[in-house]
C-alpha atoms as a PDB file:
ATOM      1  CA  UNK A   1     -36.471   0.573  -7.363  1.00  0.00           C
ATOM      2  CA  UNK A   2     -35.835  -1.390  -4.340  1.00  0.00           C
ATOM      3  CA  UNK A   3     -34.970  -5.164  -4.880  1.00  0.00           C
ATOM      4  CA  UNK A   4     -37.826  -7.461  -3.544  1.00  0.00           C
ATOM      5  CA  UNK A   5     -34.861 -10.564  -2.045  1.00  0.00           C
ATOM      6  CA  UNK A   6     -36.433 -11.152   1.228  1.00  0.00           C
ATOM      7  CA  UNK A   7     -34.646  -8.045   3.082  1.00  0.00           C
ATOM      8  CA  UNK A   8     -36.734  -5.428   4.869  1.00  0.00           C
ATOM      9  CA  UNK A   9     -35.803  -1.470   2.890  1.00  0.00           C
ATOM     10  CA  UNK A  10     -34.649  -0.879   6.355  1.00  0.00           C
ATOM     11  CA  UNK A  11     -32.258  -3.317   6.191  1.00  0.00           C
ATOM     12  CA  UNK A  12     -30.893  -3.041   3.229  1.00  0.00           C
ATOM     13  CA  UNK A  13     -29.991   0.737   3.418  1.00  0.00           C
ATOM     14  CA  UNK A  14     -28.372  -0.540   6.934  1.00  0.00           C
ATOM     15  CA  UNK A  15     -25.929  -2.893   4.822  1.00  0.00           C
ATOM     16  CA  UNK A  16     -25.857  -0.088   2.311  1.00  0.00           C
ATOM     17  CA  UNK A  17     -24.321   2.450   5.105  1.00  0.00           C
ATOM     18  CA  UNK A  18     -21.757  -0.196   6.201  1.00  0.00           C
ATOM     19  CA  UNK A  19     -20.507  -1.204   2.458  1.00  0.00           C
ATOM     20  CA  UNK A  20     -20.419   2.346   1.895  1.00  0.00           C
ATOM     21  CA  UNK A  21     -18.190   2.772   4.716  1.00  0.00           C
ATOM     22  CA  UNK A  22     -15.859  -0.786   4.008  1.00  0.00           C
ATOM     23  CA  UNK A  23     -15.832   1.119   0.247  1.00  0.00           C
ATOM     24  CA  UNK A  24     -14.124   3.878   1.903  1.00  0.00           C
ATOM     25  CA  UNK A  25     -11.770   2.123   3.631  1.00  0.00           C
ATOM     26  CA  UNK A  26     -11.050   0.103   0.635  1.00  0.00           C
ATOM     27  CA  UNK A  27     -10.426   3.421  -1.236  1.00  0.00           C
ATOM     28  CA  UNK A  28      -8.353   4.742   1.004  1.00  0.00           C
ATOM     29  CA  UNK A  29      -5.907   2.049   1.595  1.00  0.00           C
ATOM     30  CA  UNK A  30      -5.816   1.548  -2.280  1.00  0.00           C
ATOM     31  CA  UNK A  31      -4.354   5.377  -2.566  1.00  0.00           C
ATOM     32  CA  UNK A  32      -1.699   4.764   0.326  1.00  0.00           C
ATOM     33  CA  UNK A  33      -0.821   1.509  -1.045  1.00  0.00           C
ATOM     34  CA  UNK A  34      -0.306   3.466  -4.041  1.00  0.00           C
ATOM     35  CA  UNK A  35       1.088   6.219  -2.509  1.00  0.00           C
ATOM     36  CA  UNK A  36       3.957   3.276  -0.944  1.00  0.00           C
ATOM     37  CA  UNK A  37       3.959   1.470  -4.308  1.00  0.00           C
ATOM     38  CA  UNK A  38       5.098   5.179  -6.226  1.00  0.00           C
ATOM     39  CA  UNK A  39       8.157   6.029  -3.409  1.00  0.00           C
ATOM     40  CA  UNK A  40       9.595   2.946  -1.809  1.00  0.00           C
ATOM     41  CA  UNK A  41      12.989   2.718  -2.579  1.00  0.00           C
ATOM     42  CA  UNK A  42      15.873   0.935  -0.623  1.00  0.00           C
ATOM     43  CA  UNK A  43      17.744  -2.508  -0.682  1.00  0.00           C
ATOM     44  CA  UNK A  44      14.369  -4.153  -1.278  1.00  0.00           C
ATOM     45  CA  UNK A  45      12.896  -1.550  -3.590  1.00  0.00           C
ATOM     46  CA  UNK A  46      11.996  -4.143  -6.706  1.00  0.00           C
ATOM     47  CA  UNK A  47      10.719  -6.759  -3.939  1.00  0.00           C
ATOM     48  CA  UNK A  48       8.034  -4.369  -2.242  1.00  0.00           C
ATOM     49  CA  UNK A  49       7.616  -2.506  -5.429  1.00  0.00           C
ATOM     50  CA  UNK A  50       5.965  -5.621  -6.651  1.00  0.00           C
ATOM     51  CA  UNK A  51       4.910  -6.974  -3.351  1.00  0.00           C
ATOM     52  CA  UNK A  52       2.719  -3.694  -3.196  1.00  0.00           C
ATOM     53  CA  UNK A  53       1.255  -3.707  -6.853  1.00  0.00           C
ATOM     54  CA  UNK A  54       0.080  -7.275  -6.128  1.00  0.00           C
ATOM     55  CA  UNK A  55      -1.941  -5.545  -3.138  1.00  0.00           C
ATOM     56  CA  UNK A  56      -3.388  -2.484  -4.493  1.00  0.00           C
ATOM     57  CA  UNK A  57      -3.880  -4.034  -8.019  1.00  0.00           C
ATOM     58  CA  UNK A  58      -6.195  -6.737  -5.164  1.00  0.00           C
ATOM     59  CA  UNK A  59      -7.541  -3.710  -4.079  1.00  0.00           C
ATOM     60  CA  UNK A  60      -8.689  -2.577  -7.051  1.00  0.00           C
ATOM     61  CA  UNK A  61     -10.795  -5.926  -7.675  1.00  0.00           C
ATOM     62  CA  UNK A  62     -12.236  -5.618  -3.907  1.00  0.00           C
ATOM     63  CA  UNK A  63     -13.270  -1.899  -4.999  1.00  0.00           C
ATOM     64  CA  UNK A  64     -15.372  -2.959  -7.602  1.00  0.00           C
ATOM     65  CA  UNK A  65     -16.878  -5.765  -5.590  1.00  0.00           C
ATOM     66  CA  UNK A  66     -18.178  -3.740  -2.997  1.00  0.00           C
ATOM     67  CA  UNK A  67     -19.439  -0.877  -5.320  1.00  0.00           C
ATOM     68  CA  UNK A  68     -21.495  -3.604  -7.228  1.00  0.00           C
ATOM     69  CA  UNK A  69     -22.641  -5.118  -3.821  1.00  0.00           C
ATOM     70  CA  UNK A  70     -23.967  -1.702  -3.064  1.00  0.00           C
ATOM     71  CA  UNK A  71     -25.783  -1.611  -6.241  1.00  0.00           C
ATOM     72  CA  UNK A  72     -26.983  -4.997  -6.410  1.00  0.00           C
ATOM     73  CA  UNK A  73     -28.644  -4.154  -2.761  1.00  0.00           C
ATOM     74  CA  UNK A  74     -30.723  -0.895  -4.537  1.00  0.00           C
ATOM     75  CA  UNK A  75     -28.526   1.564  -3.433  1.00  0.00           C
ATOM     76  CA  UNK A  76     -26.232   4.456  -5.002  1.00  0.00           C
ATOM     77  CA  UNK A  77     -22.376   4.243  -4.688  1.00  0.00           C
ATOM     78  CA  UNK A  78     -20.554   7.124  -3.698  1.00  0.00           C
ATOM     79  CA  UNK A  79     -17.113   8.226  -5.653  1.00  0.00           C
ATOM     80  CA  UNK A  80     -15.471  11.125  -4.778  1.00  0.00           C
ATOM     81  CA  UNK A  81     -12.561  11.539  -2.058  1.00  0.00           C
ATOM     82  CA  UNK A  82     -14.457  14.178  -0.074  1.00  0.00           C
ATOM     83  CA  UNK A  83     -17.011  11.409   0.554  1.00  0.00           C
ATOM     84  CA  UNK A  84     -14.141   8.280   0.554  1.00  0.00           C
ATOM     85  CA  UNK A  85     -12.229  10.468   3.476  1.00  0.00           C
ATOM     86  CA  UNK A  86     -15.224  11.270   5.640  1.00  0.00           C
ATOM     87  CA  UNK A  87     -16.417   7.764   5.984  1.00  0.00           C
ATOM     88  CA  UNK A  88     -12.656   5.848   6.121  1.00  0.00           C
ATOM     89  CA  UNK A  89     -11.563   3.962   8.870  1.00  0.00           C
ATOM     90  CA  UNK A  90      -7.740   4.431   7.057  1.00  0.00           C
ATOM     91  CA  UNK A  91      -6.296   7.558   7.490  1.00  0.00           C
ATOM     92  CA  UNK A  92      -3.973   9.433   5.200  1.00  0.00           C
ATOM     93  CA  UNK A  93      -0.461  11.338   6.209  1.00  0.00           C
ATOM     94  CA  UNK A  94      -0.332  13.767   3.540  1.00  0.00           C
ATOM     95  CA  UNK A  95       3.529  14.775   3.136  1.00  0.00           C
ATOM     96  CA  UNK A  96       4.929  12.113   5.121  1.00  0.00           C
ATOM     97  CA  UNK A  97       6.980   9.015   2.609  1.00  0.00           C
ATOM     98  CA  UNK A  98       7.997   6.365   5.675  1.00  0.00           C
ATOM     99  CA  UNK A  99      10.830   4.153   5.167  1.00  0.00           C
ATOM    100  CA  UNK A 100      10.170   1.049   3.963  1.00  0.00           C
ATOM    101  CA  UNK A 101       9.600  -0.614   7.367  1.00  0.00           C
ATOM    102  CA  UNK A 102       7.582   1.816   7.954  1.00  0.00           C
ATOM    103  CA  UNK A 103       5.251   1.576   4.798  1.00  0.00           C
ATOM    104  CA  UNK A 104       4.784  -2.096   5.719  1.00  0.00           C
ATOM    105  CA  UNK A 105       3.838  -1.662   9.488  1.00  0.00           C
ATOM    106  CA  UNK A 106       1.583   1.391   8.668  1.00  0.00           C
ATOM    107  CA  UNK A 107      -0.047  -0.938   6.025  1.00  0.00           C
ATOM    108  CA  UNK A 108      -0.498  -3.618   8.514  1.00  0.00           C
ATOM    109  CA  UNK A 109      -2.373  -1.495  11.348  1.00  0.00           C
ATOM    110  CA  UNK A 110      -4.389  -0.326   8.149  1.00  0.00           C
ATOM    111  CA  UNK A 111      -5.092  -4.029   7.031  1.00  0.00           C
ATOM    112  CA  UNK A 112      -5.736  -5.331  11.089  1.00  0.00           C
ATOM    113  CA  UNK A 113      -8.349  -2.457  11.479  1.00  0.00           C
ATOM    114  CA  UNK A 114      -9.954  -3.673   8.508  1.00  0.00           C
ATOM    115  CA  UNK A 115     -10.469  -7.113   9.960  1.00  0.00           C
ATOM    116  CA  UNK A 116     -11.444  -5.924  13.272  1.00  0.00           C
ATOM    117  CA  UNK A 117     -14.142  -3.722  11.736  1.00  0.00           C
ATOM    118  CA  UNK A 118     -15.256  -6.608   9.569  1.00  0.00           C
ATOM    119  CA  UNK A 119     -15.398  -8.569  12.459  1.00  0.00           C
ATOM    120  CA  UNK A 120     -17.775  -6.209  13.912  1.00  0.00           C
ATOM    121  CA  UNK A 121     -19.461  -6.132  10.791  1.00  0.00           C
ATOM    122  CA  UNK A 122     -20.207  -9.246  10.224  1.00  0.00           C
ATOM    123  CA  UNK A 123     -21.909  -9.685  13.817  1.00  0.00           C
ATOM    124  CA  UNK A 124     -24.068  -7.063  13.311  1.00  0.00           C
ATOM    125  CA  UNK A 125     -25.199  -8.399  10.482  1.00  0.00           C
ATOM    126  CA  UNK A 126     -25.454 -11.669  11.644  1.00  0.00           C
ATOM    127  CA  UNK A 127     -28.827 -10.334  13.749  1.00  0.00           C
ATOM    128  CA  UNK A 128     -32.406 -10.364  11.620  1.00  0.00           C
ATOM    129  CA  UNK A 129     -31.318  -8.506   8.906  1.00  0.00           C
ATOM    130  CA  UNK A 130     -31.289 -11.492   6.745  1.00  0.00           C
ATOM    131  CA  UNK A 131     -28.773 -10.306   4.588  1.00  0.00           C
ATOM    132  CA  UNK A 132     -26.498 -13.828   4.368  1.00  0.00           C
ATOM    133  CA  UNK A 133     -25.448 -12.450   0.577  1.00  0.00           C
ATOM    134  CA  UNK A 134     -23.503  -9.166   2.574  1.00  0.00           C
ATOM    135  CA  UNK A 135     -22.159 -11.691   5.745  1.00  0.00           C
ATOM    136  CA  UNK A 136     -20.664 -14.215   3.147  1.00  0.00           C
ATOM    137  CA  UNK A 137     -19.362 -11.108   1.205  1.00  0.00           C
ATOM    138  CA  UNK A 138     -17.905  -9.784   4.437  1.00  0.00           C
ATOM    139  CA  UNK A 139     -16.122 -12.619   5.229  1.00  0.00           C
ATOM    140  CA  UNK A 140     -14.743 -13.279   2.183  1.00  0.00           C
ATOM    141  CA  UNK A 141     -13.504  -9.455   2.281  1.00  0.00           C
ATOM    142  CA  UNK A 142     -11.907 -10.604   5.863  1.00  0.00           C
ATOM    143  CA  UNK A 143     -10.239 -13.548   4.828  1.00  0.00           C
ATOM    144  CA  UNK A 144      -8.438 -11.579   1.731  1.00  0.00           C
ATOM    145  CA  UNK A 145      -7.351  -8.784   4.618  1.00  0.00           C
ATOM    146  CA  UNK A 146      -6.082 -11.526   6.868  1.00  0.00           C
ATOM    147  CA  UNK A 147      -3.556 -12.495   4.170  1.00  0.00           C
ATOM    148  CA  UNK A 148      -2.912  -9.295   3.144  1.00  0.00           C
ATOM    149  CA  UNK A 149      -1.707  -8.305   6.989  1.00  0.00           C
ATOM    150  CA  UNK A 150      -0.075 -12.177   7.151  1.00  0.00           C
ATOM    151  CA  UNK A 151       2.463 -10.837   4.063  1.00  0.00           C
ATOM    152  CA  UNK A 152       3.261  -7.641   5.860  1.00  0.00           C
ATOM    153  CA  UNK A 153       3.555  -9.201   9.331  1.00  0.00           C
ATOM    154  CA  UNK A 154       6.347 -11.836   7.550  1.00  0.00           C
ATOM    155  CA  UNK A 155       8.555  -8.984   6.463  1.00  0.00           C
ATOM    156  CA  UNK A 156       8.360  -7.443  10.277  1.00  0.00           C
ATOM    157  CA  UNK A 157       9.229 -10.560  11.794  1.00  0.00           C
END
């Protein structure tokens, strides 16, 4: 049934296309985060061992957020990898374990993609749409990315 909230049906399968797409995302840099999380090692190991739990365990809560926006705006949420790696702006590098400084700048062009696309986002919704619910979500999403990629950018500096 689609929710009666004051959004056209045309509109809300347009913010269900681009949550869809930020769930992706969110997806995939939850697996490399992972991925980093599961094979650092070095003089820092215990440091971004934890430093990188505290991000994808964020993840996980940002996951859920944007599969239940998806829901609460009538539409279905999608949940398999196939569909994940078709519609993520993060890509993956199967086979490939970076060095640490490497892990955290890889990470950081993940997160700063994320907040330029959000960007975008959140001006295109901005137009008639009406959706305020999604552009408040957005930048909330934003703001959490933004000190996500601050964290990283400290250990580069």
């Amino acid at each position: 049934m689609t929710p009666k909230i004051g959004i056209t049906e045309k509109d809300l399968n347009k913010s269900i296309e681009l949550l869809s797409m930020i769930l992706s995302t969110e997806m995939s840099l939850y697996i490399k985060t992972r991925k980093f999380h599961w094979n650092v090692c070095g003089e820092s190991f215990m440091e971004l061992h934890k430093l990188f739990q505290t991000q994808y365990t964020e993840l996980e809560e940002t996951i859920d957020l944007v599969a239940e926006r998806i829901s609460k705006l009538g539409g279905k949420t999608i949940g398999t990898m196939k569909e994940f790696s078709k519609l993520s702006l993060v890509k993956e590098n199967p086979e490939k374990y970076p060095v640490q400084k490497e892990m955290l700048k890889e990470l950081l062009t993940d997160h700063e993609i994320i907040i330029i696309q959000l960007r975008s986002d959140i001006e295109l919704s901005s137009g008639k749409s009406k959706d305020a619910g999604t552009i408040d979500f957005l930048t909330g999403l934003m703001q959490e990315h933004e000190t996500a990629a601050w964290v990283l950018r400290r250990y580069l500096n």
